[in-house]
PDB file of N, CA and C in Angstrom:
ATOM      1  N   UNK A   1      25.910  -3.464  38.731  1.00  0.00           N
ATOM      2  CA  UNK A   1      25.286  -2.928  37.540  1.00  0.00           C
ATOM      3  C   UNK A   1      24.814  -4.082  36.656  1.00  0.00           C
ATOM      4  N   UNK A   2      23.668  -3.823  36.027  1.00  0.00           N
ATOM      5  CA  UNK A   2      22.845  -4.956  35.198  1.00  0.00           C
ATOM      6  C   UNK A   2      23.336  -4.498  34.144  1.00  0.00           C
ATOM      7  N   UNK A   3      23.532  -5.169  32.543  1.00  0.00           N
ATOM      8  CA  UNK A   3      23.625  -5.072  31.799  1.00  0.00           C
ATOM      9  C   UNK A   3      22.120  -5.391  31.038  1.00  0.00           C
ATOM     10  N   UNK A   4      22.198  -4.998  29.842  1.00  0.00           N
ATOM     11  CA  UNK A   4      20.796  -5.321  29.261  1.00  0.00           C
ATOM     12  C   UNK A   4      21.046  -6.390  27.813  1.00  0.00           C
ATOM     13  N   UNK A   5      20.805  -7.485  28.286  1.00  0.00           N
ATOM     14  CA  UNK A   5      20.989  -8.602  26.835  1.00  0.00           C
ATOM     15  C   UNK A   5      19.979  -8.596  26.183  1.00  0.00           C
ATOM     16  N   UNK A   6      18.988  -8.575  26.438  1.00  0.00           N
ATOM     17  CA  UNK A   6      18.070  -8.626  25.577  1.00  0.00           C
ATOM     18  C   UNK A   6      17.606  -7.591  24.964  1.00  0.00           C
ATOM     19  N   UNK A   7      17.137  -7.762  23.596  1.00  0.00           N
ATOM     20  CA  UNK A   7      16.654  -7.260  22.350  1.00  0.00           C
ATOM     21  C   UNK A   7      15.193  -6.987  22.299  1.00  0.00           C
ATOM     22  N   UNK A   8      14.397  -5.820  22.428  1.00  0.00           N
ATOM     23  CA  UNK A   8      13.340  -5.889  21.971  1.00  0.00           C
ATOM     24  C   UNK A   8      12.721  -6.473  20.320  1.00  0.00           C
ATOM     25  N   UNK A   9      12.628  -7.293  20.665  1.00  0.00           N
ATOM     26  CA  UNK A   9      12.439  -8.078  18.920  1.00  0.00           C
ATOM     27  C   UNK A   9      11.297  -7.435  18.496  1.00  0.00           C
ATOM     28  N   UNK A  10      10.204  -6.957  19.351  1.00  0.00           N
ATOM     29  CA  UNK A  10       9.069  -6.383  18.379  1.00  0.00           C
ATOM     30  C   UNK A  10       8.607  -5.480  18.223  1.00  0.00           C
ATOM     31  N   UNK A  11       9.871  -4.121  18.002  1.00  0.00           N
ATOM     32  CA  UNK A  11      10.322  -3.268  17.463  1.00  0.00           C
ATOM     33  C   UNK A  11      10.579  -3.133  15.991  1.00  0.00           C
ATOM     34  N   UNK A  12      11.244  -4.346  15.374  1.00  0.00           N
ATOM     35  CA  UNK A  12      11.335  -4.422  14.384  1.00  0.00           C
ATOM     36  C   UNK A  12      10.425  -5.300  13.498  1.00  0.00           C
ATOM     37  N   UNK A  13      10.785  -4.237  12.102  1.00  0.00           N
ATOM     38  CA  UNK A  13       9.496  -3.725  11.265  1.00  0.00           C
ATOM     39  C   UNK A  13       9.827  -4.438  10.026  1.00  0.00           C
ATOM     40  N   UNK A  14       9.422  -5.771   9.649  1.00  0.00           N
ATOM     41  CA  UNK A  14       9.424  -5.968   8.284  1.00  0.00           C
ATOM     42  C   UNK A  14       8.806  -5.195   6.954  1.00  0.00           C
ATOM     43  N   UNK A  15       9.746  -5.137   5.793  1.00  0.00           N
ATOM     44  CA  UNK A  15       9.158  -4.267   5.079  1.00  0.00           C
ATOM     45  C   UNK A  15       7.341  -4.206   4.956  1.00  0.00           C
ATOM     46  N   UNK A  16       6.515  -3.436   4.536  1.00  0.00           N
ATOM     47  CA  UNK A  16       5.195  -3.338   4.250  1.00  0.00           C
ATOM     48  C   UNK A  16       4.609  -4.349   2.871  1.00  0.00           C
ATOM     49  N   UNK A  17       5.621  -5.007   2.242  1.00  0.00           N
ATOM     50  CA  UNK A  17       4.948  -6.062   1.635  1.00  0.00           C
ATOM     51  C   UNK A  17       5.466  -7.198   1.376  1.00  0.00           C
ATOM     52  N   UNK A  18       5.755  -7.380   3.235  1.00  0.00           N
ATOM     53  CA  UNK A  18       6.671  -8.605   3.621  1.00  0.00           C
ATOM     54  C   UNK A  18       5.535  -9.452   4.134  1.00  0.00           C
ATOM     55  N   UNK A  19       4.572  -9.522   4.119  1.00  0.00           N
ATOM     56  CA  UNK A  19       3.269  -9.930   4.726  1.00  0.00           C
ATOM     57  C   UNK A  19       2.191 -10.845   3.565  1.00  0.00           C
ATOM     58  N   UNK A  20       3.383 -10.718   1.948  1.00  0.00           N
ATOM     59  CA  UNK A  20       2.876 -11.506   1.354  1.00  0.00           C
ATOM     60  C   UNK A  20       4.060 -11.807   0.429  1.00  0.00           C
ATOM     61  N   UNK A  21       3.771 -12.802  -0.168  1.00  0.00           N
ATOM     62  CA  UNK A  21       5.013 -13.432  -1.697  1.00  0.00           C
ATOM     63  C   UNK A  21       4.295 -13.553  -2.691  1.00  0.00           C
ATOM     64  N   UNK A  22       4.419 -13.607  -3.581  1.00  0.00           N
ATOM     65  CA  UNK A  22       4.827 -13.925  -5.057  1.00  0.00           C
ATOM     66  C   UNK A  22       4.159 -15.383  -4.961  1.00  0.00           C
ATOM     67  N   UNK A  23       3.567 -15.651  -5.787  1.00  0.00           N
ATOM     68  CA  UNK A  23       3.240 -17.308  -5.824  1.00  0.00           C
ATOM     69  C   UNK A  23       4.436 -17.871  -6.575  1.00  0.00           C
ATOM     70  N   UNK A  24       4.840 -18.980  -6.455  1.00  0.00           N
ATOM     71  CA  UNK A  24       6.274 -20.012  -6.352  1.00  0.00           C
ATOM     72  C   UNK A  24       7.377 -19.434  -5.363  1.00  0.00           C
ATOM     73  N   UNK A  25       7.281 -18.211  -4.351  1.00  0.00           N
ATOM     74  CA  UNK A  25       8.213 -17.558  -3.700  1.00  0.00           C
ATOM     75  C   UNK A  25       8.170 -18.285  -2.838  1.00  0.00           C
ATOM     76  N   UNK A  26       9.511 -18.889  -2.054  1.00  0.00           N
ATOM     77  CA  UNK A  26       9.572 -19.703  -0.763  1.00  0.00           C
ATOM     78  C   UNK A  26       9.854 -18.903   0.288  1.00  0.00           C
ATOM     79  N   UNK A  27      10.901 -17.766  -0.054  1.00  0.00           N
ATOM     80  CA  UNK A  27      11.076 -17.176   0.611  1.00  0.00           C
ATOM     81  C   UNK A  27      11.876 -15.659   1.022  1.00  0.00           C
ATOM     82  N   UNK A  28      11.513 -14.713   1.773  1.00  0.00           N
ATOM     83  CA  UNK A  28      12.070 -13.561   1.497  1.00  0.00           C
ATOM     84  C   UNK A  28      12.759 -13.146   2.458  1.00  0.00           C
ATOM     85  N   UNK A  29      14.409 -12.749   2.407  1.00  0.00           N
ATOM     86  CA  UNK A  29      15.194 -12.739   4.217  1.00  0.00           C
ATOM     87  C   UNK A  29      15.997 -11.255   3.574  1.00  0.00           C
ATOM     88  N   UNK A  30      16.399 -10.455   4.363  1.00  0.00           N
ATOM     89  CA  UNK A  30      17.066  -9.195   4.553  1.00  0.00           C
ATOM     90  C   UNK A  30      18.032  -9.201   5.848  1.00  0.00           C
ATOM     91  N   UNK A  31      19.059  -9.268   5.764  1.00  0.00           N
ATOM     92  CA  UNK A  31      19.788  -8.785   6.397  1.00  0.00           C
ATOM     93  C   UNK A  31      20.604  -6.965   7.159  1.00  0.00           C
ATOM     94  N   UNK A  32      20.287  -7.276   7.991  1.00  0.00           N
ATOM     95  CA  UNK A  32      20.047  -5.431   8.157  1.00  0.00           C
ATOM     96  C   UNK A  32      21.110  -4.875   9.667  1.00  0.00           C
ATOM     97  N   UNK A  33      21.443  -3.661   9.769  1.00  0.00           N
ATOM     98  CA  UNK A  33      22.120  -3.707  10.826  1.00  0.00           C
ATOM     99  C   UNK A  33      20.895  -2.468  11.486  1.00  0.00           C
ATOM    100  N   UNK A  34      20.796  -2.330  12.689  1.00  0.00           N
ATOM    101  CA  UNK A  34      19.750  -1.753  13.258  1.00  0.00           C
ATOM    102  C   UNK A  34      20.678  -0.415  14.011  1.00  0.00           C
ATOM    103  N   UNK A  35      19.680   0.672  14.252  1.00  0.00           N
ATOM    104  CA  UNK A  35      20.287   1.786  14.874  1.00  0.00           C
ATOM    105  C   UNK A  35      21.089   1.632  15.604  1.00  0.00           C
ATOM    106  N   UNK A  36      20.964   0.612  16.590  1.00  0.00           N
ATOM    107  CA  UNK A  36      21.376   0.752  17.722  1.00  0.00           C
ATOM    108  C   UNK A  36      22.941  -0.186  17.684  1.00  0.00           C
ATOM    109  N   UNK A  37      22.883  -0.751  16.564  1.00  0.00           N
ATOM    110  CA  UNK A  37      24.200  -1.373  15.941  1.00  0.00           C
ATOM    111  C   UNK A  37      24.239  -2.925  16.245  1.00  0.00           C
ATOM    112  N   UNK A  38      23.096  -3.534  16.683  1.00  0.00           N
ATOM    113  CA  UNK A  38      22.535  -4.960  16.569  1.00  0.00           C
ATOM    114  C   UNK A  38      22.099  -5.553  14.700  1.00  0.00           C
ATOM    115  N   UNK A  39      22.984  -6.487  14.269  1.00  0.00           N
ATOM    116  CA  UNK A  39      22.609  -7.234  13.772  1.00  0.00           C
ATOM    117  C   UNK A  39      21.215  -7.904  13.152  1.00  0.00           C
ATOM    118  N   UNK A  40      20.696  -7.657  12.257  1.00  0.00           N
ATOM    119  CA  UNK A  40      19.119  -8.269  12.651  1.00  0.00           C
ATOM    120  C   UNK A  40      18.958  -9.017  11.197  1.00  0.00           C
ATOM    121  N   UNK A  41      18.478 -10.216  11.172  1.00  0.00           N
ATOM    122  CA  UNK A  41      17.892 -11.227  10.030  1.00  0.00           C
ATOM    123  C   UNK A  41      16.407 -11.273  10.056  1.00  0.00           C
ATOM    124  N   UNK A  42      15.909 -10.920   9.632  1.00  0.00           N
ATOM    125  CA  UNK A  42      14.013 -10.731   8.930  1.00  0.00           C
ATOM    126  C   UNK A  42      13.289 -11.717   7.604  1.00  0.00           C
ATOM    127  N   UNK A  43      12.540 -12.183   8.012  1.00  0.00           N
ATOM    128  CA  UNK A  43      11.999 -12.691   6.726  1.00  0.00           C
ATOM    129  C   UNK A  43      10.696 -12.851   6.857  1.00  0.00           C
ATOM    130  N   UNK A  44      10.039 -13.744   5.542  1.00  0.00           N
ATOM    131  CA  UNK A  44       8.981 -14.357   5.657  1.00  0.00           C
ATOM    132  C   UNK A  44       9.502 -15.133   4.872  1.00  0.00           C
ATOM    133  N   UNK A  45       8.465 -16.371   5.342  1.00  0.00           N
ATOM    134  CA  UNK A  45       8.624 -17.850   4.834  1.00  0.00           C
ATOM    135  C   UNK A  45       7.539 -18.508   4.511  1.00  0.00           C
ATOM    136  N   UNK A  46       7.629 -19.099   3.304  1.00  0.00           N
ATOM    137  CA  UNK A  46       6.103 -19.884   3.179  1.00  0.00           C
ATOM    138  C   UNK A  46       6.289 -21.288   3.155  1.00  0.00           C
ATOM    139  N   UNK A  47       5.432 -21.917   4.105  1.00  0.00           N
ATOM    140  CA  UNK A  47       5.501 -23.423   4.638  1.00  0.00           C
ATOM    141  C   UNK A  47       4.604 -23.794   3.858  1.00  0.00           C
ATOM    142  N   UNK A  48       4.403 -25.099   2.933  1.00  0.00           N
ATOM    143  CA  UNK A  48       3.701 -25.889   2.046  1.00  0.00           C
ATOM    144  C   UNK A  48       3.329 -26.953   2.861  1.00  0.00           C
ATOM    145  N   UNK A  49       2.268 -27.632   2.803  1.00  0.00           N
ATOM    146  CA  UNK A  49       1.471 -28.503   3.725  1.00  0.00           C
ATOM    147  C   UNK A  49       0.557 -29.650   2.471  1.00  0.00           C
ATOM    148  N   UNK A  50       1.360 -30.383   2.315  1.00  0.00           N
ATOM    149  CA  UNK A  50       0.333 -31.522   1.398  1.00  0.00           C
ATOM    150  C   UNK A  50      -0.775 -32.176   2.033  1.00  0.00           C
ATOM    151  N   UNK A  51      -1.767 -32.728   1.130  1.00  0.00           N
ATOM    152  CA  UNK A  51      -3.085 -33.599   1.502  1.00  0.00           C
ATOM    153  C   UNK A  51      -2.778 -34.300   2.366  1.00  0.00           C
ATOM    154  N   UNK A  52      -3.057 -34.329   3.561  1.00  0.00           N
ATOM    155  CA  UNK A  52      -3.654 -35.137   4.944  1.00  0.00           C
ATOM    156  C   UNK A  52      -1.655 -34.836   5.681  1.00  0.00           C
ATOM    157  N   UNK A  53      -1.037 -33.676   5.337  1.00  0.00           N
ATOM    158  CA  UNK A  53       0.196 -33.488   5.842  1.00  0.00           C
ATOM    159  C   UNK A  53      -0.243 -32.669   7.275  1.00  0.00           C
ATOM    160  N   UNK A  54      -0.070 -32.650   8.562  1.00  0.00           N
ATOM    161  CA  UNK A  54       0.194 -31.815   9.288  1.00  0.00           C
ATOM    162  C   UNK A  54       1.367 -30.573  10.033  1.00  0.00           C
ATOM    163  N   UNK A  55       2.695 -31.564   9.860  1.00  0.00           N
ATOM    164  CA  UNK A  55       3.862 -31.348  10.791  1.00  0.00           C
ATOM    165  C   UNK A  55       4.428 -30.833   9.237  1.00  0.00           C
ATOM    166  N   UNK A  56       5.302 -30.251   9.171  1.00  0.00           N
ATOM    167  CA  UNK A  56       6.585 -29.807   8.566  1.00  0.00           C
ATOM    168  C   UNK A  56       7.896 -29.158   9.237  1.00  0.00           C
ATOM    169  N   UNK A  57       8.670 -29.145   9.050  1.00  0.00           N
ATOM    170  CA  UNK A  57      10.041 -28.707   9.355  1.00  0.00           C
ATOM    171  C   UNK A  57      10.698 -27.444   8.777  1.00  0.00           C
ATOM    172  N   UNK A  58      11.207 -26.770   9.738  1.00  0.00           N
ATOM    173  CA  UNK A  58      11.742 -25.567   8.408  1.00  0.00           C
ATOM    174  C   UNK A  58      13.358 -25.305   9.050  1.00  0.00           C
ATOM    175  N   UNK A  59      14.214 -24.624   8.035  1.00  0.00           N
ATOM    176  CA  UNK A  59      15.227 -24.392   8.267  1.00  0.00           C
ATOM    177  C   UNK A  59      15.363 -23.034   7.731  1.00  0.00           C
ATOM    178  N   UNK A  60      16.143 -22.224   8.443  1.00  0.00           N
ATOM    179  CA  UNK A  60      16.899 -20.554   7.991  1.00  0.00           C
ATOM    180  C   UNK A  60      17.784 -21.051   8.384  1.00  0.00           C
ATOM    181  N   UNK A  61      18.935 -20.273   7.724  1.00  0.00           N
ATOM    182  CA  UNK A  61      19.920 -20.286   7.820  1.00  0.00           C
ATOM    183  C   UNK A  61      20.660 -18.992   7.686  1.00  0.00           C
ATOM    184  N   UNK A  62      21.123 -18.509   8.794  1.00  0.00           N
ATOM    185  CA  UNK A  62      21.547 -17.138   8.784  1.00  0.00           C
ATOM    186  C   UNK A  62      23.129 -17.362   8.572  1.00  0.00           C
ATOM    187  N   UNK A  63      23.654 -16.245   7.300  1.00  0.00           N
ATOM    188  CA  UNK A  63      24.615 -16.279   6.457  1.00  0.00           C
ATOM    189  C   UNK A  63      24.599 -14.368   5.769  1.00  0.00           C
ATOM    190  N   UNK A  64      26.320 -13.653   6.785  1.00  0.00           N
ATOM    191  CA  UNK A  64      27.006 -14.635   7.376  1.00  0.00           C
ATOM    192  C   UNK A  64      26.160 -14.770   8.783  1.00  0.00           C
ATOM    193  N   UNK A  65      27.095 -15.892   9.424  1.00  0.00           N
ATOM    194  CA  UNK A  65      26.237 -16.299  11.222  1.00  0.00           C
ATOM    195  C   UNK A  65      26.326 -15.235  11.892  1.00  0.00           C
ATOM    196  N   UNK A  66      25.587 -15.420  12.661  1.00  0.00           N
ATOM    197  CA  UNK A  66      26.222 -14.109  14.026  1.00  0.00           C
ATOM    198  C   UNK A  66      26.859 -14.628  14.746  1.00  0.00           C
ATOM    199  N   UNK A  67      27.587 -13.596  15.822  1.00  0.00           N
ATOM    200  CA  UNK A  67      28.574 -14.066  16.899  1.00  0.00           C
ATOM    201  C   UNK A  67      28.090 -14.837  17.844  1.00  0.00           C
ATOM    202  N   UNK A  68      27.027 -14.745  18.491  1.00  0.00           N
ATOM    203  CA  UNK A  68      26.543 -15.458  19.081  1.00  0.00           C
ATOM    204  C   UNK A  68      24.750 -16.097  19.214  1.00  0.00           C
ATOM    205  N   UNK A  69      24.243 -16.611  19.475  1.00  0.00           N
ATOM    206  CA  UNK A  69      23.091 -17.373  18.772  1.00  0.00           C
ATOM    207  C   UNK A  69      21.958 -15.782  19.364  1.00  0.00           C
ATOM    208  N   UNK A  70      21.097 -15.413  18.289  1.00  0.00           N
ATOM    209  CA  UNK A  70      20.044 -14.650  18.180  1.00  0.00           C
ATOM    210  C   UNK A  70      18.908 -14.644  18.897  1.00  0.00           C
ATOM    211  N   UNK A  71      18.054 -13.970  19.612  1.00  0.00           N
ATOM    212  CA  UNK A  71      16.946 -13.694  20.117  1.00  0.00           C
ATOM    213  C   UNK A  71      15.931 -14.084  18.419  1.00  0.00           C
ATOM    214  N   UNK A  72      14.999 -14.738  18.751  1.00  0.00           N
ATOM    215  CA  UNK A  72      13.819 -15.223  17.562  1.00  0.00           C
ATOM    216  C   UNK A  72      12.716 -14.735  18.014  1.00  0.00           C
ATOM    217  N   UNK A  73      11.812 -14.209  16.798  1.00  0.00           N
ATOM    218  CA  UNK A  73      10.494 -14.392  17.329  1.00  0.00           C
ATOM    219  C   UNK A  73      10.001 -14.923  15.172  1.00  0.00           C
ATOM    220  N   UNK A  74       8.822 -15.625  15.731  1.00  0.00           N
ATOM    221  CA  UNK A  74       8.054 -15.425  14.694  1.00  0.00           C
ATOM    222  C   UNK A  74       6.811 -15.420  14.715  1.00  0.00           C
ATOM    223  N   UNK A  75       5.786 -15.516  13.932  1.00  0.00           N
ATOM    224  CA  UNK A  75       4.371 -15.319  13.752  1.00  0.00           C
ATOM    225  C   UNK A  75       3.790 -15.392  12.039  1.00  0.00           C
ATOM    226  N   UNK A  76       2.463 -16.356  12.421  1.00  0.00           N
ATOM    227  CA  UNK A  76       1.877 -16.468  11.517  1.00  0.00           C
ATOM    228  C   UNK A  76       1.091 -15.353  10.623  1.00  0.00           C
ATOM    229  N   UNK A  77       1.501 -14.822   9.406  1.00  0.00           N
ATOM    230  CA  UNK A  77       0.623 -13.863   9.161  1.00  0.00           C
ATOM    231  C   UNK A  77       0.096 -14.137   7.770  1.00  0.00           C
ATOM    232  N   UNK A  78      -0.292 -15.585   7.682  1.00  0.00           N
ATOM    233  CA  UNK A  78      -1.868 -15.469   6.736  1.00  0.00           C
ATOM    234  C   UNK A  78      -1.790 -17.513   6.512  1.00  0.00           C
ATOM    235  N   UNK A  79      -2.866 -17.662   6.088  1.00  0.00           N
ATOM    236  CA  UNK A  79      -3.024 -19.246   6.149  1.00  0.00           C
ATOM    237  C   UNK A  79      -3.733 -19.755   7.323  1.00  0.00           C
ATOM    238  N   UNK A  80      -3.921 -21.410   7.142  1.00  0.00           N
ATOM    239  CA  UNK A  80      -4.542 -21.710   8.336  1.00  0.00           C
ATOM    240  C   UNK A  80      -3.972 -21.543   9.933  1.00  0.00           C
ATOM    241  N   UNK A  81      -4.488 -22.077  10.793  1.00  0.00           N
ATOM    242  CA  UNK A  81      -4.280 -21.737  12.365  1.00  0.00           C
ATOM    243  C   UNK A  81      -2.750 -22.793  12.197  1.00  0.00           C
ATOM    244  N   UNK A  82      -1.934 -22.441  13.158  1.00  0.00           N
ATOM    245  CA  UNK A  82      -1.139 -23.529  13.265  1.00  0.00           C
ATOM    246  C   UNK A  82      -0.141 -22.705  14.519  1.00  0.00           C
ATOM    247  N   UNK A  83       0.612 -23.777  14.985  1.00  0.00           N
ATOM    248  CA  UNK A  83       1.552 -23.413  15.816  1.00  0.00           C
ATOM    249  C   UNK A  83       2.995 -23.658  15.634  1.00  0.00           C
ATOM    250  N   UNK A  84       3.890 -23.039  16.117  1.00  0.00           N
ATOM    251  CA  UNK A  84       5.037 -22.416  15.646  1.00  0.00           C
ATOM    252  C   UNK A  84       6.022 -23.136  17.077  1.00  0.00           C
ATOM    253  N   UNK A  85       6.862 -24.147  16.616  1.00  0.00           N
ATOM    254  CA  UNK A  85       7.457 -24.810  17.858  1.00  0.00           C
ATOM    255  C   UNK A  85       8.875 -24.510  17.465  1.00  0.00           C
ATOM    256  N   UNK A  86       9.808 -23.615  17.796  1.00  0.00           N
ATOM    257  CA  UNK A  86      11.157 -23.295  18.003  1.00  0.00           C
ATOM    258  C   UNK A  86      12.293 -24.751  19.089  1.00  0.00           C
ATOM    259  N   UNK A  87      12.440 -25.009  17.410  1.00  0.00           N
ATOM    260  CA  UNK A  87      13.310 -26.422  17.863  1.00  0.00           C
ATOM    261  C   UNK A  87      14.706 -25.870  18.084  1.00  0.00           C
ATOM    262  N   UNK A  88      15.550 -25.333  17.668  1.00  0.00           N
ATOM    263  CA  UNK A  88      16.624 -25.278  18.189  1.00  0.00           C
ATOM    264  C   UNK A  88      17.354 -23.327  17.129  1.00  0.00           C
ATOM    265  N   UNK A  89      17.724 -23.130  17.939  1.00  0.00           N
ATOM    266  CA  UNK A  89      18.334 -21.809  17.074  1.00  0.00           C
ATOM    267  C   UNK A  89      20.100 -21.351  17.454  1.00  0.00           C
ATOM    268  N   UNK A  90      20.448 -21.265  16.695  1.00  0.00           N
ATOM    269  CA  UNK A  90      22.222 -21.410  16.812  1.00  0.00           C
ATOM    270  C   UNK A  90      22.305 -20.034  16.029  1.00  0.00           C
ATOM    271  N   UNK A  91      23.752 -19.386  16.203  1.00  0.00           N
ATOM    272  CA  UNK A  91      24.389 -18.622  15.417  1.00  0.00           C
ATOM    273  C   UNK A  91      24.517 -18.168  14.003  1.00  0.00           C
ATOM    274  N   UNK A  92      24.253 -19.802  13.716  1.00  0.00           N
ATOM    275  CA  UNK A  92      24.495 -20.137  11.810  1.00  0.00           C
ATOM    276  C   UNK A  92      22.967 -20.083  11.652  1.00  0.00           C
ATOM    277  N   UNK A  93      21.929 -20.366  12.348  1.00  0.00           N
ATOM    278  CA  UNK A  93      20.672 -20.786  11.894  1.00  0.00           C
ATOM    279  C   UNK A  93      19.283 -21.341  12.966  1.00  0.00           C
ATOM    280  N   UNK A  94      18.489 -21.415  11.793  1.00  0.00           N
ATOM    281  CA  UNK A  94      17.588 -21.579  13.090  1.00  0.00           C
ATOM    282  C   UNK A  94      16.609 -22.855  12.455  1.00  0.00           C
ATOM    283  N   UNK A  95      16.141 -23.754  13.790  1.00  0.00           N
ATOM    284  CA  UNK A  95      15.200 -24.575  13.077  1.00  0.00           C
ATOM    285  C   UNK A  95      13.625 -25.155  13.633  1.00  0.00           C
ATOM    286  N   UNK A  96      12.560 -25.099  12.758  1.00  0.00           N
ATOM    287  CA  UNK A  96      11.403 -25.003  13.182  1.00  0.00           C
ATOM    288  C   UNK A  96      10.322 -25.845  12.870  1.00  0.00           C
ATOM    289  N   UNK A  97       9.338 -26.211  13.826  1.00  0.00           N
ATOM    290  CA  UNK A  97       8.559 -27.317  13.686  1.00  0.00           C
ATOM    291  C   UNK A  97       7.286 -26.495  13.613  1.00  0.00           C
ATOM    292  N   UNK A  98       6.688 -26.579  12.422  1.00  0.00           N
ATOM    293  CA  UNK A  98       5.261 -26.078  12.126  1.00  0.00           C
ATOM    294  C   UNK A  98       4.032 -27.031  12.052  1.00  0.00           C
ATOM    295  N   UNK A  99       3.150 -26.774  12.659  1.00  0.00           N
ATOM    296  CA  UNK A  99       1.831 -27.804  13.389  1.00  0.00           C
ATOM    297  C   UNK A  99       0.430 -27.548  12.591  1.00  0.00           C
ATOM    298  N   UNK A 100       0.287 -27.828  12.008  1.00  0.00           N
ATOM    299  CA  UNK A 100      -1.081 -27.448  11.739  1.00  0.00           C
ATOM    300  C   UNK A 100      -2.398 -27.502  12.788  1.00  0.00           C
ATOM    301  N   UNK A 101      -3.419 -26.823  12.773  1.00  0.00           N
ATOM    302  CA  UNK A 101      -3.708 -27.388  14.086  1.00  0.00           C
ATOM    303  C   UNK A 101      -5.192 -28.535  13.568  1.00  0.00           C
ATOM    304  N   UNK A 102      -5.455 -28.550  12.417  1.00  0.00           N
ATOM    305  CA  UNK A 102      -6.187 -29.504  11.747  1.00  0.00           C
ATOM    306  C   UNK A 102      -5.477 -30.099  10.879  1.00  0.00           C
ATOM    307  N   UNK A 103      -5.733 -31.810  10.309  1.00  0.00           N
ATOM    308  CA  UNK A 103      -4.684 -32.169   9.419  1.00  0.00           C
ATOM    309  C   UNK A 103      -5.709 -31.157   8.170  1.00  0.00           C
ATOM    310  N   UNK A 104      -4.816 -31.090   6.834  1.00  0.00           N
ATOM    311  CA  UNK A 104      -4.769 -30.994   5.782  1.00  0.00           C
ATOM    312  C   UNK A 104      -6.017 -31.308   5.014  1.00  0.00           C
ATOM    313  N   UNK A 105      -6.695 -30.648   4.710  1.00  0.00           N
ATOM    314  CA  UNK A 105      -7.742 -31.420   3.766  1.00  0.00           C
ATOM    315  C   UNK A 105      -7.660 -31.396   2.171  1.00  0.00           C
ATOM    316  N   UNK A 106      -6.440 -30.361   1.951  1.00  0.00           N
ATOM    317  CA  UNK A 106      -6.419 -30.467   0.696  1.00  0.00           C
ATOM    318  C   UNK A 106      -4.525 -29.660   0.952  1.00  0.00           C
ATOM    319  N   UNK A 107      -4.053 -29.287  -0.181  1.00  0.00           N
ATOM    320  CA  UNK A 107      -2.869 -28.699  -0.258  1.00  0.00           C
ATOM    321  C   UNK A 107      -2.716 -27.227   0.019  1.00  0.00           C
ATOM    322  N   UNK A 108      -2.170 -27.214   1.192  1.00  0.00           N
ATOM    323  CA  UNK A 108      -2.287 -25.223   2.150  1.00  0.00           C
ATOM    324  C   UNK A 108      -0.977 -24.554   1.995  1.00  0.00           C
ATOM    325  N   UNK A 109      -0.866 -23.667   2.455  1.00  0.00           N
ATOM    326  CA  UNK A 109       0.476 -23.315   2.890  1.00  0.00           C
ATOM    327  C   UNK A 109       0.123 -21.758   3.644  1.00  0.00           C
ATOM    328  N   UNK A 110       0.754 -21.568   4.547  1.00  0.00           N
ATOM    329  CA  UNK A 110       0.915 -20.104   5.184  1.00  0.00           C
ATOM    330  C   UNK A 110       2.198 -19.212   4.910  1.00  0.00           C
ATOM    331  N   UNK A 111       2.367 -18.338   5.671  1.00  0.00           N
ATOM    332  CA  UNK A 111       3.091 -17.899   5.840  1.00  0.00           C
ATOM    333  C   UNK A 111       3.828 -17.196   7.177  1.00  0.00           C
ATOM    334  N   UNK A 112       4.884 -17.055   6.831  1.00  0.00           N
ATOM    335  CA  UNK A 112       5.485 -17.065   8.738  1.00  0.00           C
ATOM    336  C   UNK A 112       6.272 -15.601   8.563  1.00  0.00           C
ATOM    337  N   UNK A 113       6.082 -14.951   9.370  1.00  0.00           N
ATOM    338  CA  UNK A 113       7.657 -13.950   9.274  1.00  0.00           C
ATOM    339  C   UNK A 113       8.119 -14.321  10.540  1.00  0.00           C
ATOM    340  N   UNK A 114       9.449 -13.916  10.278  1.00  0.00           N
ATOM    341  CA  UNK A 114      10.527 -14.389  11.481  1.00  0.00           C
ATOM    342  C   UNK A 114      11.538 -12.646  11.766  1.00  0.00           C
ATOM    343  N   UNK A 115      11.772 -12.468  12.936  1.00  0.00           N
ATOM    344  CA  UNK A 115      13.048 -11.720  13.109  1.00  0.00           C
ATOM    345  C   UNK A 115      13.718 -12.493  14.298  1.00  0.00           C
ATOM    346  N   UNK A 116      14.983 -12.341  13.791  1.00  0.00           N
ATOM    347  CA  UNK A 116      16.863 -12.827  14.802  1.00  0.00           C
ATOM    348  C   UNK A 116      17.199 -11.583  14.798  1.00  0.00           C
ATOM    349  N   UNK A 117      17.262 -11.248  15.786  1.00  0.00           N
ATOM    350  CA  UNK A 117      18.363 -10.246  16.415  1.00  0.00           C
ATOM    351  C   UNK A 117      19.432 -10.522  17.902  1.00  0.00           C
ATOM    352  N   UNK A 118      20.810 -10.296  16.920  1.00  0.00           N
ATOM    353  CA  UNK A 118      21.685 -10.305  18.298  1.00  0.00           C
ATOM    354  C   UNK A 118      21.492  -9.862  19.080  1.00  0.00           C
ATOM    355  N   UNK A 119      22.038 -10.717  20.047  1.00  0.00           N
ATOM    356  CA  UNK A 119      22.486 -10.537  21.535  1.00  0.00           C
ATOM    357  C   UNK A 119      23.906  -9.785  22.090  1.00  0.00           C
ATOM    358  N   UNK A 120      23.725  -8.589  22.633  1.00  0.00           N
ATOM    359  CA  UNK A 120      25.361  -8.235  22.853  1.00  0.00           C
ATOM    360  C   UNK A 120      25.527  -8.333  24.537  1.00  0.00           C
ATOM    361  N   UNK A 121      26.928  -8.709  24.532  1.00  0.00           N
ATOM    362  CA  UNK A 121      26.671  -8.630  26.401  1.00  0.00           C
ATOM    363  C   UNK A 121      26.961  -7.319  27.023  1.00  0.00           C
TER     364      UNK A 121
END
């Protein structure tokens, strides 16, 4: 018998005006437990990009952790083109390398939403 570990991650539905912030908002996370009794951390995040900056770094930090390290997805939903490099994701947190895919010509920023949802065995 197979068990099923994995999580359909894109099932889940960030709220309807999670797709934008607040100007000075860095960032917006919900913690939620899902029907099916999985764990789930949601957000959006806004990455700041200075004059002639490309690369930035980001950190979540999921609090409390989960039991064991989370299924991720994220996606860009507004700002310039860029790519989304999943450096390492643990229990406590997750951490991420954002690319611009042109440098900077002036001061940008996008925005990212993210969902973590546990893994049960």
């Amino acid at each position: 018998m197979v068990r099923r570990r994995d999580v359909e991650v894109s099932r889940l539905v960030l709220p309807a005006d999670a797709e934008s912030l607040p100007t000075g908002v860095s960032q917006h996370l919900v913690r939620r437990r899902l029907p099916d009794g999985h764990d789930a951390y949601q957000g959006i995040l806004r990455v700041e990009f200075a004059l002639g900056q490309r690369t930035e770094v980001v950190h979540v930090a999921f609090c409390p952790p989960f039991e064991a390290t989370p299924q991720w997805t994220a996606k860009v939903v507004s700002g310039p083109a860029l790519t989304i490099k999943q450096v390492q994701v643990f229990p406590y947190g997750a951490r991420l390398e954002v690319r611009l895919h042109h440098l900077a010509a002036a001061a940008v920023d996008s925005l990212i939403s993210f969902s973590a949802v546990e893994s049960r065995t």
